[in-house]
PDB file of N, CA and C in Angstrom:
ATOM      1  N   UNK A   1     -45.160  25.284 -30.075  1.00  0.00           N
ATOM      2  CA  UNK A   1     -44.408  25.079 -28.860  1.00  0.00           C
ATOM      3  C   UNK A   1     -42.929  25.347 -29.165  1.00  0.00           C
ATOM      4  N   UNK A   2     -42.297  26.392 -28.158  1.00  0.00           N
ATOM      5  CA  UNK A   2     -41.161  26.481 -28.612  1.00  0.00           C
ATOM      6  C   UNK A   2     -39.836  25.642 -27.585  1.00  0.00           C
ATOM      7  N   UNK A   3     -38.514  25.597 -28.567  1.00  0.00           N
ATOM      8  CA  UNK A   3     -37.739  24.471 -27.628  1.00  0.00           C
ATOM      9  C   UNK A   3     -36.963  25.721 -26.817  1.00  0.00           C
ATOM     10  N   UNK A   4     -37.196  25.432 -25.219  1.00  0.00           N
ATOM     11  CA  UNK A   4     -36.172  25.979 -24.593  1.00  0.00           C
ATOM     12  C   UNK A   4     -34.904  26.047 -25.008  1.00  0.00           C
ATOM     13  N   UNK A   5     -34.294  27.192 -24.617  1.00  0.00           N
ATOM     14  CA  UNK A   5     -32.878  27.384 -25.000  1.00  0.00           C
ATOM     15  C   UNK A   5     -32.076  26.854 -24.105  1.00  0.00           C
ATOM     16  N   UNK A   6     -30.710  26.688 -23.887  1.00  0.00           N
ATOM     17  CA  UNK A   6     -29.979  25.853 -22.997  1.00  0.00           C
ATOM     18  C   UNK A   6     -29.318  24.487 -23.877  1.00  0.00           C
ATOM     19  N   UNK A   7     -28.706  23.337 -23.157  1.00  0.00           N
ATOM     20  CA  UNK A   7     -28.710  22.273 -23.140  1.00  0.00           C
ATOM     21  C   UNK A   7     -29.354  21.396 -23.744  1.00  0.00           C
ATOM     22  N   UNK A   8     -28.899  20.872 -25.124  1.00  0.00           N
ATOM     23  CA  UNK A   8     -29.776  19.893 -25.864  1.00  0.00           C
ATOM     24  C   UNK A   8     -29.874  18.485 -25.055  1.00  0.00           C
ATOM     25  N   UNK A   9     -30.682  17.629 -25.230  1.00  0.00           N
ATOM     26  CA  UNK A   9     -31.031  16.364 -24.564  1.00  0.00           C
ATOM     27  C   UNK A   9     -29.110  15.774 -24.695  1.00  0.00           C
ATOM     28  N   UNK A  10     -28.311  15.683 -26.241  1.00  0.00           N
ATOM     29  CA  UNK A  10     -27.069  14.781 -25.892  1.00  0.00           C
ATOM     30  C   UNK A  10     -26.647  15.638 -25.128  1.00  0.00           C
ATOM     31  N   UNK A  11     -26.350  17.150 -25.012  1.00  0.00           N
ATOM     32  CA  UNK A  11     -25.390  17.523 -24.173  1.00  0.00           C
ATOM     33  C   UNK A  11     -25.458  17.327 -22.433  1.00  0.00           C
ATOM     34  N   UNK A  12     -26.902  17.207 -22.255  1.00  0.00           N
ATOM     35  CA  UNK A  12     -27.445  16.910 -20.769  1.00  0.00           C
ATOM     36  C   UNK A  12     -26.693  14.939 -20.588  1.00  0.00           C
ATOM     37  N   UNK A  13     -27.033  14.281 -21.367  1.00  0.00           N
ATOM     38  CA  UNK A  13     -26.660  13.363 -21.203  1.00  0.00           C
ATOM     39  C   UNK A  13     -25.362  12.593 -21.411  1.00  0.00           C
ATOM     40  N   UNK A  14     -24.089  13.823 -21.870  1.00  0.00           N
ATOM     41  CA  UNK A  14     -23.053  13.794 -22.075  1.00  0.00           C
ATOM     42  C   UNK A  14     -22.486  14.056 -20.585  1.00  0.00           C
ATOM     43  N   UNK A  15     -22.999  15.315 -19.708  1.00  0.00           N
ATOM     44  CA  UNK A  15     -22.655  15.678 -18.413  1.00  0.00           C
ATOM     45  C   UNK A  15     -23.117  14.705 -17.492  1.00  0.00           C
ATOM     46  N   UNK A  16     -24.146  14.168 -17.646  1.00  0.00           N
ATOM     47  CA  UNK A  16     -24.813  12.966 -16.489  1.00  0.00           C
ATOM     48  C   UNK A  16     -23.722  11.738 -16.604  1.00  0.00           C
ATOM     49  N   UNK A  17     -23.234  11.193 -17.696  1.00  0.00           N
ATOM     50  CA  UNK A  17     -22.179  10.369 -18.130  1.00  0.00           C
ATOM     51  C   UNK A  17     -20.836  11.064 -17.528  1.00  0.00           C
ATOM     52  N   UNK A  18     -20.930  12.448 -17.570  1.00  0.00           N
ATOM     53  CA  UNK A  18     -19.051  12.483 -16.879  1.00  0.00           C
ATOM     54  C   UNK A  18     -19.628  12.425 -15.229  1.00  0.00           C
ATOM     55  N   UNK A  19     -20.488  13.078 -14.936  1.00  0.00           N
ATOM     56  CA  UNK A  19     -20.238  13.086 -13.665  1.00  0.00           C
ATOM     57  C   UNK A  19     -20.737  11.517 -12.498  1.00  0.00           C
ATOM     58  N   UNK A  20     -21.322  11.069 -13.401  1.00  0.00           N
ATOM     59  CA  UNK A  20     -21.818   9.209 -13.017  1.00  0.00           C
ATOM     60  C   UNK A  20     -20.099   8.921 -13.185  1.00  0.00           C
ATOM     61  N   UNK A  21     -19.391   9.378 -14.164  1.00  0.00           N
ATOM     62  CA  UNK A  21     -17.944   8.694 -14.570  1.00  0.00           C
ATOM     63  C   UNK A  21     -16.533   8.960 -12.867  1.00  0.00           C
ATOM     64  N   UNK A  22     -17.014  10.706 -12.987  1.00  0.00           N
ATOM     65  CA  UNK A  22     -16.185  11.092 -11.920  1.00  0.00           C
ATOM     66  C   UNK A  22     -16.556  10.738 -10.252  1.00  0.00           C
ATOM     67  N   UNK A  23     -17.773  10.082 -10.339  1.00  0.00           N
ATOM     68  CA  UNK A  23     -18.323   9.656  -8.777  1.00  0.00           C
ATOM     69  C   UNK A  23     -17.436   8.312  -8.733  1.00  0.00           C
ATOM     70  N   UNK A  24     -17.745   7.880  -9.520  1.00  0.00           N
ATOM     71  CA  UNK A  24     -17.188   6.238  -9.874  1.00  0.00           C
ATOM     72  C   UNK A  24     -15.816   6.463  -9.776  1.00  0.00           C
ATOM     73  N   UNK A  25     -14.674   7.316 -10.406  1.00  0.00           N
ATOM     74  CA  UNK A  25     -13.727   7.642 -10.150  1.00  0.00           C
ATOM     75  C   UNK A  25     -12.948   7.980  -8.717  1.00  0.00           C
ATOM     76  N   UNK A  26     -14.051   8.589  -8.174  1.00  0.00           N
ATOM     77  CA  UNK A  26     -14.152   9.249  -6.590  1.00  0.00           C
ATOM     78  C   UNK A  26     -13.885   7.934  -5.988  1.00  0.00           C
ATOM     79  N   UNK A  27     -15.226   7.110  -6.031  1.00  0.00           N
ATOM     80  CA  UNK A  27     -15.343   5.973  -5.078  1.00  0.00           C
ATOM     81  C   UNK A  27     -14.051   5.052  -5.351  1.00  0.00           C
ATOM     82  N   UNK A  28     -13.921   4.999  -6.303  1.00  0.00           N
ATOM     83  CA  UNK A  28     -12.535   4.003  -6.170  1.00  0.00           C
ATOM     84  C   UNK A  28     -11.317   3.921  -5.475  1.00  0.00           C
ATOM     85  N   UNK A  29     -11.216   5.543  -5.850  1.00  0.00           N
ATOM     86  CA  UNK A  29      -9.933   6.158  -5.225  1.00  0.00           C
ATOM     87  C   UNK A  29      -9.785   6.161  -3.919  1.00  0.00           C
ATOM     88  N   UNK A  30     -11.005   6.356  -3.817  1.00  0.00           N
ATOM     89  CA  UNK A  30     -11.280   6.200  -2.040  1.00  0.00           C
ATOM     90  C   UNK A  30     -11.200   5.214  -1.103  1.00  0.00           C
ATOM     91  N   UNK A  31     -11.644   3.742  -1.795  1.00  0.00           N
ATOM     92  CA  UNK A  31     -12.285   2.575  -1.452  1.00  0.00           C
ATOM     93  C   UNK A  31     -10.625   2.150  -1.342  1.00  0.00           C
ATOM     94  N   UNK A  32      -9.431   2.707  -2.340  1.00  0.00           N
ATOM     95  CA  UNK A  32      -8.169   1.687  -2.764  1.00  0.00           C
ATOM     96  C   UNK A  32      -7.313   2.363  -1.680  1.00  0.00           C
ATOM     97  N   UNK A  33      -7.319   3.895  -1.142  1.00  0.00           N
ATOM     98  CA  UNK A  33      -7.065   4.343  -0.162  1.00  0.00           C
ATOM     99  C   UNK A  33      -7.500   3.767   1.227  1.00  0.00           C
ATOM    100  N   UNK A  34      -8.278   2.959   1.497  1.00  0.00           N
ATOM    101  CA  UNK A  34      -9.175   2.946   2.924  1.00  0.00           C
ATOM    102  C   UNK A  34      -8.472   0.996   2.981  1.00  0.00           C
ATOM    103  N   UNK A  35      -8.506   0.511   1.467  1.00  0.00           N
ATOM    104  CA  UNK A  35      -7.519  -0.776   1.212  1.00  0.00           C
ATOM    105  C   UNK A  35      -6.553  -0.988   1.803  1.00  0.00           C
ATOM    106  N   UNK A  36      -5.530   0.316   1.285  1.00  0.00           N
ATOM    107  CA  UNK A  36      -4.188  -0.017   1.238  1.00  0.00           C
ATOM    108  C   UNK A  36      -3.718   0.666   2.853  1.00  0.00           C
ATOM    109  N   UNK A  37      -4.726   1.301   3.762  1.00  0.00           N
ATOM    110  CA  UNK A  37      -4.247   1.206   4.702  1.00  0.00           C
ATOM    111  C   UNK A  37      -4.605  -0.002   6.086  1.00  0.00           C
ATOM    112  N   UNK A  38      -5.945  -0.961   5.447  1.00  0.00           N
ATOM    113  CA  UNK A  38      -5.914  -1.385   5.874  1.00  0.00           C
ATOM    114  C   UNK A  38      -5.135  -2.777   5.842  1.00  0.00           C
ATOM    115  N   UNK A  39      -4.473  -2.875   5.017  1.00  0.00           N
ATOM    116  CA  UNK A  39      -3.577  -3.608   4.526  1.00  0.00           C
ATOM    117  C   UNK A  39      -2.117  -3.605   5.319  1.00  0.00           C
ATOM    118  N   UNK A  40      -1.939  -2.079   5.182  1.00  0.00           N
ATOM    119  CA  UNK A  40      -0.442  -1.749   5.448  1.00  0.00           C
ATOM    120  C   UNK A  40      -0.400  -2.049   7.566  1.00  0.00           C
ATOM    121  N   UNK A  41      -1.764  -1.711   7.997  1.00  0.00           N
ATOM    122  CA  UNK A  41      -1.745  -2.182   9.606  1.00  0.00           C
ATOM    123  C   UNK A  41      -2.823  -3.388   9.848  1.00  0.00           C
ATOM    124  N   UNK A  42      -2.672  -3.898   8.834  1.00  0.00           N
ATOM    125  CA  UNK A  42      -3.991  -5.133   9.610  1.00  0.00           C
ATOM    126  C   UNK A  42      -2.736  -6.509   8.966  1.00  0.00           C
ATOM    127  N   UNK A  43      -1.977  -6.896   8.455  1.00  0.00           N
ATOM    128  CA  UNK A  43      -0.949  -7.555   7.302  1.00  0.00           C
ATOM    129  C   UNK A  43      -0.435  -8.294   8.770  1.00  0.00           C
ATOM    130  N   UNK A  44       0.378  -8.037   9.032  1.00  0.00           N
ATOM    131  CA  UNK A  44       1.663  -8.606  10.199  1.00  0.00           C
ATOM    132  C   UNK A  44       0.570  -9.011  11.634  1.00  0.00           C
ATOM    133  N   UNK A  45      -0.366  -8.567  11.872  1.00  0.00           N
ATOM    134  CA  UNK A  45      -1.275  -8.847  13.017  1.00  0.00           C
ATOM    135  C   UNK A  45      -1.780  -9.990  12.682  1.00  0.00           C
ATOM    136  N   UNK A  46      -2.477 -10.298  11.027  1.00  0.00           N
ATOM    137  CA  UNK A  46      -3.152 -11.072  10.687  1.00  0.00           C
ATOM    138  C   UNK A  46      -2.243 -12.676  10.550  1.00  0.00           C
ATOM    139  N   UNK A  47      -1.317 -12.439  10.560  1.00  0.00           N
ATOM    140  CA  UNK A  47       0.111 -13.488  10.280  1.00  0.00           C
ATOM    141  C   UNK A  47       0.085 -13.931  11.441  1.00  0.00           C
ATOM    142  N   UNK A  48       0.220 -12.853  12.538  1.00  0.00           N
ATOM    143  CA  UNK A  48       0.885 -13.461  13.995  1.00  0.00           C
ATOM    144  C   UNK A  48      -0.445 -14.375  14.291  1.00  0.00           C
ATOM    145  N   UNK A  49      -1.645 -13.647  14.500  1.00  0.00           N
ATOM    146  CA  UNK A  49      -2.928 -14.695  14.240  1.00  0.00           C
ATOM    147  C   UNK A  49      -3.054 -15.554  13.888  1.00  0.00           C
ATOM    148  N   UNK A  50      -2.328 -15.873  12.815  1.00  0.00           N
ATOM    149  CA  UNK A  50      -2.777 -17.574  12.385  1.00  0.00           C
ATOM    150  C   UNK A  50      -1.729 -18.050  12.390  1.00  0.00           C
ATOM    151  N   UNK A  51      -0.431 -17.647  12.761  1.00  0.00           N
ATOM    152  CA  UNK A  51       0.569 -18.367  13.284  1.00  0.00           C
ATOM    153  C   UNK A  51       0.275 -18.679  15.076  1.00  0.00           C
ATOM    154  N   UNK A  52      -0.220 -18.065  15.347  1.00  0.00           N
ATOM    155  CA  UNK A  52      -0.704 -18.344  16.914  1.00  0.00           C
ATOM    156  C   UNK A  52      -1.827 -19.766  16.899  1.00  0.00           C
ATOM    157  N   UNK A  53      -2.214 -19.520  16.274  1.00  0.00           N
ATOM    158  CA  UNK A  53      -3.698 -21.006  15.638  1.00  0.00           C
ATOM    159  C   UNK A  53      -3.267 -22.052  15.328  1.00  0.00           C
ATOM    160  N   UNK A  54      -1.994 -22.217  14.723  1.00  0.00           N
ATOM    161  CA  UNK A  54      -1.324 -23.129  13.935  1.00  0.00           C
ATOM    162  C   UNK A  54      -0.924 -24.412  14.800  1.00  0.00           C
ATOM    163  N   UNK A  55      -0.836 -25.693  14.275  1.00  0.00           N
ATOM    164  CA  UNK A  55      -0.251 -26.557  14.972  1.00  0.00           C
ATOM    165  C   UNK A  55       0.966 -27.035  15.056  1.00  0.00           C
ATOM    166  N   UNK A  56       1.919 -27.060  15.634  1.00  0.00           N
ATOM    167  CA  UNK A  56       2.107 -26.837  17.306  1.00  0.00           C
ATOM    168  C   UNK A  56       1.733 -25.273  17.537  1.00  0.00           C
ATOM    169  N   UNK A  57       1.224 -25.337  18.985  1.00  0.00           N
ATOM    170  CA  UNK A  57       0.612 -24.066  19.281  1.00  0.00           C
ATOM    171  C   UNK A  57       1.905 -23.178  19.750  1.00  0.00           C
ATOM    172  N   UNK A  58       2.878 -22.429  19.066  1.00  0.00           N
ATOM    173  CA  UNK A  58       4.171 -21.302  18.786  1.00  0.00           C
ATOM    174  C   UNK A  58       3.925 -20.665  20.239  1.00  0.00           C
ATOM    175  N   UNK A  59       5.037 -19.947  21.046  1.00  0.00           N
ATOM    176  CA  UNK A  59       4.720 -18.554  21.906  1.00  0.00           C
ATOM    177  C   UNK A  59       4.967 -17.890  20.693  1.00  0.00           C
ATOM    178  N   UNK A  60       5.164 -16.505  21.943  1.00  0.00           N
ATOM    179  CA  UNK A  60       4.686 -15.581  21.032  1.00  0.00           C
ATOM    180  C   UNK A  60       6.590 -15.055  20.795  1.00  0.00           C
ATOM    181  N   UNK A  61       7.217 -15.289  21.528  1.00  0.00           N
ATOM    182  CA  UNK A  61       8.304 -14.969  21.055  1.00  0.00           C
ATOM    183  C   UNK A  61       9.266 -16.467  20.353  1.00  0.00           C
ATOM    184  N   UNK A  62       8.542 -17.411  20.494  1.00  0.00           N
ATOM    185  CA  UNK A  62       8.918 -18.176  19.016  1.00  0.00           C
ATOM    186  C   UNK A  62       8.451 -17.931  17.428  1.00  0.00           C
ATOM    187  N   UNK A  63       7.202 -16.893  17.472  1.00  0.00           N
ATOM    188  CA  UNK A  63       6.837 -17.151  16.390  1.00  0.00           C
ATOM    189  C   UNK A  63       7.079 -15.583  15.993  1.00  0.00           C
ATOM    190  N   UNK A  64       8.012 -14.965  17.006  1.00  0.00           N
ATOM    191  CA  UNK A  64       8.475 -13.294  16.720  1.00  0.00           C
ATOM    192  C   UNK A  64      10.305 -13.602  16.016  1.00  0.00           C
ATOM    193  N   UNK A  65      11.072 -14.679  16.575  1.00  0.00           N
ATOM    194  CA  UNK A  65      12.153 -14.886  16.585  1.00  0.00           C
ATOM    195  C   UNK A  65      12.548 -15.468  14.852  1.00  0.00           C
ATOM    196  N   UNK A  66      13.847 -14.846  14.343  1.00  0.00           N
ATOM    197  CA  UNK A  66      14.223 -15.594  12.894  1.00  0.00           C
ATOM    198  C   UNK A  66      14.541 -16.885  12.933  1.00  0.00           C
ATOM    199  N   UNK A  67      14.523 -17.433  14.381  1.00  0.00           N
ATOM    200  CA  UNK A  67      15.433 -19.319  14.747  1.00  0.00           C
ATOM    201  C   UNK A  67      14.088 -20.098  14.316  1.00  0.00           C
TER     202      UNK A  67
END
């Protein structure tokens, strides 16, 4: 029986390791992108929200005002 030519078993499993590495890389980048914008417009809404909840119950332009 002869061994196919090509790709030895480590080198196949050297490429399955980068590209399992670069998906994982992908997803992160992605996941910290989809984060940081929901961060950058969900932040000040989420404040006025639980400053609106809070006791004494604030308007909305007391709890917009620096006094």
């Amino acid at each position: 029986m002869a061994i196919p030519k090509g790709k030895g078993r480590k080198a196949r499993a050297e490429e399955e390791a980068c590209k399992t590495l670069k998906c994982f890389q992908e997803w992160t980048n992605w996941s910290l992108k989809k984060a940081k914008v929901v961060t950058h417009y969900g932040l000040i809404p989420l404040i006025i929200y639980i400053g609106m909840n809070s006791e004494p119950k604030p308007t909305l332009s007391q709890l917009l005002s620096p006094f």
